[in-house]
C-alpha atoms as a PDB file:
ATOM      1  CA  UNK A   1       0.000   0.000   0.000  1.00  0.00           C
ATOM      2  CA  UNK A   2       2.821   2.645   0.899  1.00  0.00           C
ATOM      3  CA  UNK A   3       4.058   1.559  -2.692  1.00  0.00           C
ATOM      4  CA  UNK A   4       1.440   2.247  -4.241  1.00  0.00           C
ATOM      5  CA  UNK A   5       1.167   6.069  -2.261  1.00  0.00           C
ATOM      6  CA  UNK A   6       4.031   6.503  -3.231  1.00  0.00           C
ATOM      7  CA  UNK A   7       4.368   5.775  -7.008  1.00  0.00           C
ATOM      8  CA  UNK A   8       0.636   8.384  -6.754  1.00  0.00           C
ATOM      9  CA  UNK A   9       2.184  10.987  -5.114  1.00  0.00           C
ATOM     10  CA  UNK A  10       5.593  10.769  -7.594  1.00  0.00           C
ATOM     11  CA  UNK A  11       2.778  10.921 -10.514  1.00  0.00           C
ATOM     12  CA  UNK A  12       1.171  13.799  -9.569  1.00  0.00           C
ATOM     13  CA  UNK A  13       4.490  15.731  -8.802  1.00  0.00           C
ATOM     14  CA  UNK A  14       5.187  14.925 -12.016  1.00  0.00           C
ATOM     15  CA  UNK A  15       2.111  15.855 -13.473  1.00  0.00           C
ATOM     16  CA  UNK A  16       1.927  19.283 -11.745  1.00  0.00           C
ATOM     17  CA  UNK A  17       5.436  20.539 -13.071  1.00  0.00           C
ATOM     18  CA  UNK A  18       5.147  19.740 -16.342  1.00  0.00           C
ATOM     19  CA  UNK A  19       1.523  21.269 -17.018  1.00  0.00           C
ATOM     20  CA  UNK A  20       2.881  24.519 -14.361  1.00  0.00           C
ATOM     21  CA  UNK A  21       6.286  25.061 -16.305  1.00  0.00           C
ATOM     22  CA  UNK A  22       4.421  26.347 -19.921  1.00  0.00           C
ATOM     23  CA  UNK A  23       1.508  28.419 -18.876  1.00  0.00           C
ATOM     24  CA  UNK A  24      -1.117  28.589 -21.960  1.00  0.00           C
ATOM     25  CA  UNK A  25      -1.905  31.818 -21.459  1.00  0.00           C
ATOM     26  CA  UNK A  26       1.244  34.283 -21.721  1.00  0.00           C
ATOM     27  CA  UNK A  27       2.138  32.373 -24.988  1.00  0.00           C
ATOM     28  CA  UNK A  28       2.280  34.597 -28.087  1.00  0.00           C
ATOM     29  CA  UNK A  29       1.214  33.144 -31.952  1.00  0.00           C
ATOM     30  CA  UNK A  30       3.752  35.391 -33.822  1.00  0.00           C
ATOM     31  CA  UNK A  31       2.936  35.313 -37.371  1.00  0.00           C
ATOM     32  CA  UNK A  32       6.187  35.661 -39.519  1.00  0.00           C
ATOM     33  CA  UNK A  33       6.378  36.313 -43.431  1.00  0.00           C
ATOM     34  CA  UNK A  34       7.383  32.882 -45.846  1.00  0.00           C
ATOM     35  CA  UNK A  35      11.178  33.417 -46.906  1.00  0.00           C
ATOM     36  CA  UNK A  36      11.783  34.155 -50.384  1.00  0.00           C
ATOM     37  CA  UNK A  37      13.193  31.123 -51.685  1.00  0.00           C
ATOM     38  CA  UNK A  38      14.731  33.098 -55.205  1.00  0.00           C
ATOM     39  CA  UNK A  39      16.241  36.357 -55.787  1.00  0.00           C
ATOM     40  CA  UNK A  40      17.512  36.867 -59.401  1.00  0.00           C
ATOM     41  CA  UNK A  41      19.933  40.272 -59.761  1.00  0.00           C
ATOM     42  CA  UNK A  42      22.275  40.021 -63.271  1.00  0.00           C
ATOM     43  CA  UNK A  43      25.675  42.025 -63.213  1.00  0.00           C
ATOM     44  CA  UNK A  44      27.223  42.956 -66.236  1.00  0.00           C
ATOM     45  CA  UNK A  45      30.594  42.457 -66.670  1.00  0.00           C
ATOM     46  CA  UNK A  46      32.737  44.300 -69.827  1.00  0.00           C
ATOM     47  CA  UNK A  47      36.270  43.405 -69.784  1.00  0.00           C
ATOM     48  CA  UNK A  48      38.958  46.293 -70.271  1.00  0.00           C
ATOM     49  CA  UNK A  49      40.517  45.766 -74.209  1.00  0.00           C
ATOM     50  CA  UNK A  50      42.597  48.459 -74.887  1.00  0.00           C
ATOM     51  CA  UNK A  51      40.192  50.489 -75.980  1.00  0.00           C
ATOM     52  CA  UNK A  52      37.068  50.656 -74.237  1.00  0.00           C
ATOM     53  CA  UNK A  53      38.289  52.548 -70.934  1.00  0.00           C
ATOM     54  CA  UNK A  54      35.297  54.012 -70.594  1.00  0.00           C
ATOM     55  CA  UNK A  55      32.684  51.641 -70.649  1.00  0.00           C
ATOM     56  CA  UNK A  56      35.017  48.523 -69.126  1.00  0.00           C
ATOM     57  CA  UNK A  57      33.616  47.295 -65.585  1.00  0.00           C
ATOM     58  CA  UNK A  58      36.279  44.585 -65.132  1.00  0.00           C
ATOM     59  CA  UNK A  59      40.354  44.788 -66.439  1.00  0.00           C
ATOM     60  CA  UNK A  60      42.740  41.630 -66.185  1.00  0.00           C
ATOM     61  CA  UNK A  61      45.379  42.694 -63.564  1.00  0.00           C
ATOM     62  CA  UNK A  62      47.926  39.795 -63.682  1.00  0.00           C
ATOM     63  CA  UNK A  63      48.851  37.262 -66.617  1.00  0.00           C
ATOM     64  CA  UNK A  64      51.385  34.151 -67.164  1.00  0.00           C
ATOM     65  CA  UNK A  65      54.458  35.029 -68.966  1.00  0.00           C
ATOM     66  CA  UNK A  66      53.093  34.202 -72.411  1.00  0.00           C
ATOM     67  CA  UNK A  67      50.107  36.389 -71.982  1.00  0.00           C
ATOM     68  CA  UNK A  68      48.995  40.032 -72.352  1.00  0.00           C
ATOM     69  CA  UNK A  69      46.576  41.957 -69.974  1.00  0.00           C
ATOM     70  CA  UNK A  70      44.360  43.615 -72.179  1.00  0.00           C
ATOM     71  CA  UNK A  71      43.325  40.104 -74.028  1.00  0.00           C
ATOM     72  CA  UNK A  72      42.084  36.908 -72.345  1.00  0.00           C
ATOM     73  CA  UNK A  73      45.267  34.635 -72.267  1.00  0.00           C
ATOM     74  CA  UNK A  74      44.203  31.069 -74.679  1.00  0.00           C
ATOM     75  CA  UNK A  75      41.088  29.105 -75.008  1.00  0.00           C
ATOM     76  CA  UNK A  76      40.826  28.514 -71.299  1.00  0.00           C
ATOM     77  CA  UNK A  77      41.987  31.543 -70.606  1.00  0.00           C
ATOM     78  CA  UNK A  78      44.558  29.858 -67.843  1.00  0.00           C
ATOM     79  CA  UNK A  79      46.239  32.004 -65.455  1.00  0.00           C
ATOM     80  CA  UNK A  80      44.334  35.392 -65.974  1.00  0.00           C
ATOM     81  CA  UNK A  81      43.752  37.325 -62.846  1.00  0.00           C
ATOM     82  CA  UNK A  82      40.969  39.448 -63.185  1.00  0.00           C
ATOM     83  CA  UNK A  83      39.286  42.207 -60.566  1.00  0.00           C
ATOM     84  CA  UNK A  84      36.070  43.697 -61.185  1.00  0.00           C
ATOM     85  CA  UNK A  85      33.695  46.385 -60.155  1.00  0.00           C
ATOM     86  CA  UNK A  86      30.482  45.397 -62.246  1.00  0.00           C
ATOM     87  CA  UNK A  87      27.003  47.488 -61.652  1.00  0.00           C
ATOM     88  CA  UNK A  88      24.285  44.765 -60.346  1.00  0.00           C
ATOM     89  CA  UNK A  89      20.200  45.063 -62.290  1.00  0.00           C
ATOM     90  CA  UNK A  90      16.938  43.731 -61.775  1.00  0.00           C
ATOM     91  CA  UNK A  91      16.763  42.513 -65.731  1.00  0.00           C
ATOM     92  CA  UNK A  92      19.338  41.201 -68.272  1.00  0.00           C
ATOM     93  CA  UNK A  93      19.269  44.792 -69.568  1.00  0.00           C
ATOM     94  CA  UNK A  94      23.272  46.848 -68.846  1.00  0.00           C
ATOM     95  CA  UNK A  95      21.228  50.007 -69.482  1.00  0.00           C
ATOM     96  CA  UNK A  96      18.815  49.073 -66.538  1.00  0.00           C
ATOM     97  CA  UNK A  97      19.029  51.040 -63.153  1.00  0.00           C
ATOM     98  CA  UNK A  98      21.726  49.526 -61.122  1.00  0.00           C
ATOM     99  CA  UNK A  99      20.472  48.230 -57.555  1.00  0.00           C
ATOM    100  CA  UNK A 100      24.199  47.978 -56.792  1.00  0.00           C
ATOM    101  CA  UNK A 101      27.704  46.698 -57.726  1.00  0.00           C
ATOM    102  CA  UNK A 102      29.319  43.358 -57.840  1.00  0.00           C
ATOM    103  CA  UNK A 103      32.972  43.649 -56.732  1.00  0.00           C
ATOM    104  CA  UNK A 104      35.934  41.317 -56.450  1.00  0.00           C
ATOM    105  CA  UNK A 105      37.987  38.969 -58.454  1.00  0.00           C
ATOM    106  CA  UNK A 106      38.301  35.776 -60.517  1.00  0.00           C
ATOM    107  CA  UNK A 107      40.916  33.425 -61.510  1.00  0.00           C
ATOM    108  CA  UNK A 108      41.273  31.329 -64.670  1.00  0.00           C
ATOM    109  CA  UNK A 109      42.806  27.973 -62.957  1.00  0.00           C
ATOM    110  CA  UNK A 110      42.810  24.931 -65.528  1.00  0.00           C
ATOM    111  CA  UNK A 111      44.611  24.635 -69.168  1.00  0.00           C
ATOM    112  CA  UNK A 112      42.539  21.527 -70.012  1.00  0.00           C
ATOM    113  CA  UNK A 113      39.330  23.056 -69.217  1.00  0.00           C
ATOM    114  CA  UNK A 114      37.387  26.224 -68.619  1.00  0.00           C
ATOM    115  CA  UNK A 115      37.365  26.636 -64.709  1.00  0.00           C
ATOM    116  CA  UNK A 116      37.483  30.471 -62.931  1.00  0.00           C
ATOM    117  CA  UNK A 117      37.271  30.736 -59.040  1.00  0.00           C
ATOM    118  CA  UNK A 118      35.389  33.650 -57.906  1.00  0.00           C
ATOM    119  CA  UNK A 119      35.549  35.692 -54.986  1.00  0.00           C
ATOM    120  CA  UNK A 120      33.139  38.485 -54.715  1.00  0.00           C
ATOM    121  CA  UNK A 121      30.503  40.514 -52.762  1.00  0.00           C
ATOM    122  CA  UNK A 122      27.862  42.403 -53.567  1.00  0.00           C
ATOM    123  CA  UNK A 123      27.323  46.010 -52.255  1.00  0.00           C
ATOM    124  CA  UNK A 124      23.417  47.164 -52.574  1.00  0.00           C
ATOM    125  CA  UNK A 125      22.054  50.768 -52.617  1.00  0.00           C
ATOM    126  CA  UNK A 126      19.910  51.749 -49.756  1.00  0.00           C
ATOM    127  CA  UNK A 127      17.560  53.462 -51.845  1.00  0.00           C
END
């Protein structure tokens, strides 16, 4: 009999904790908007070719021995170092509003095949 006191009283400790410890009433149902799953920005990037100073967003800024830095080195353009500063646009349209720029680097790596690394960040207007 004292057993089976106290295996009641251990239940309804137990009970009384857990249904005390998350009150129903001081809980808040916070509502908070879906996540955009897709944002699509295009920046254009016009590479520097002796003659387009101008308009060029992007210019090759180191080169392997047998290459220049005002053309692409190749096929695979291996070994071409190349820093940009590109404006960023809501369409596929250069002549669009920019939203902001694109800046950093990227590096032609393979002969065989056509490989860059990129390393870049984009800077948005607060407008």
């Amino acid at each position: 009999m004292r057993l089976f006191i106290s295996y009641l009283l251990l239940l309804l400790i137990t009970v009384a904790t857990t249904t005390s410890a998350t009150p129903t009433r001081h809980r808040k149902n916070y509502r908070f908007p879906k996540p955009c799953k897709k944002l699509v920005f295009y920046f254009h990037d016009i590479i520097y070719n002796g003659h387009n100073a101008k308009n060029a967003t992007a210019a090759i800024v180191g080169a392997p021995a047998w290459g220049n830095t005002t053309v692409l080195t190749g096929k695979n353009h291996f070994g071409d170092v190349v820093v940009f500063d590109d404006p960023i646009t809501m369409d596929n349209n250069l002549h669009s509003p920019p939203v902001g720029r694109a800046q950093g680097f990227y590096i032609y790596d393979k002969k065989e095949i056509f490989t860059a690394w990129l390393g870049f960040s984009f800077v948005f207007n607060s407008t």
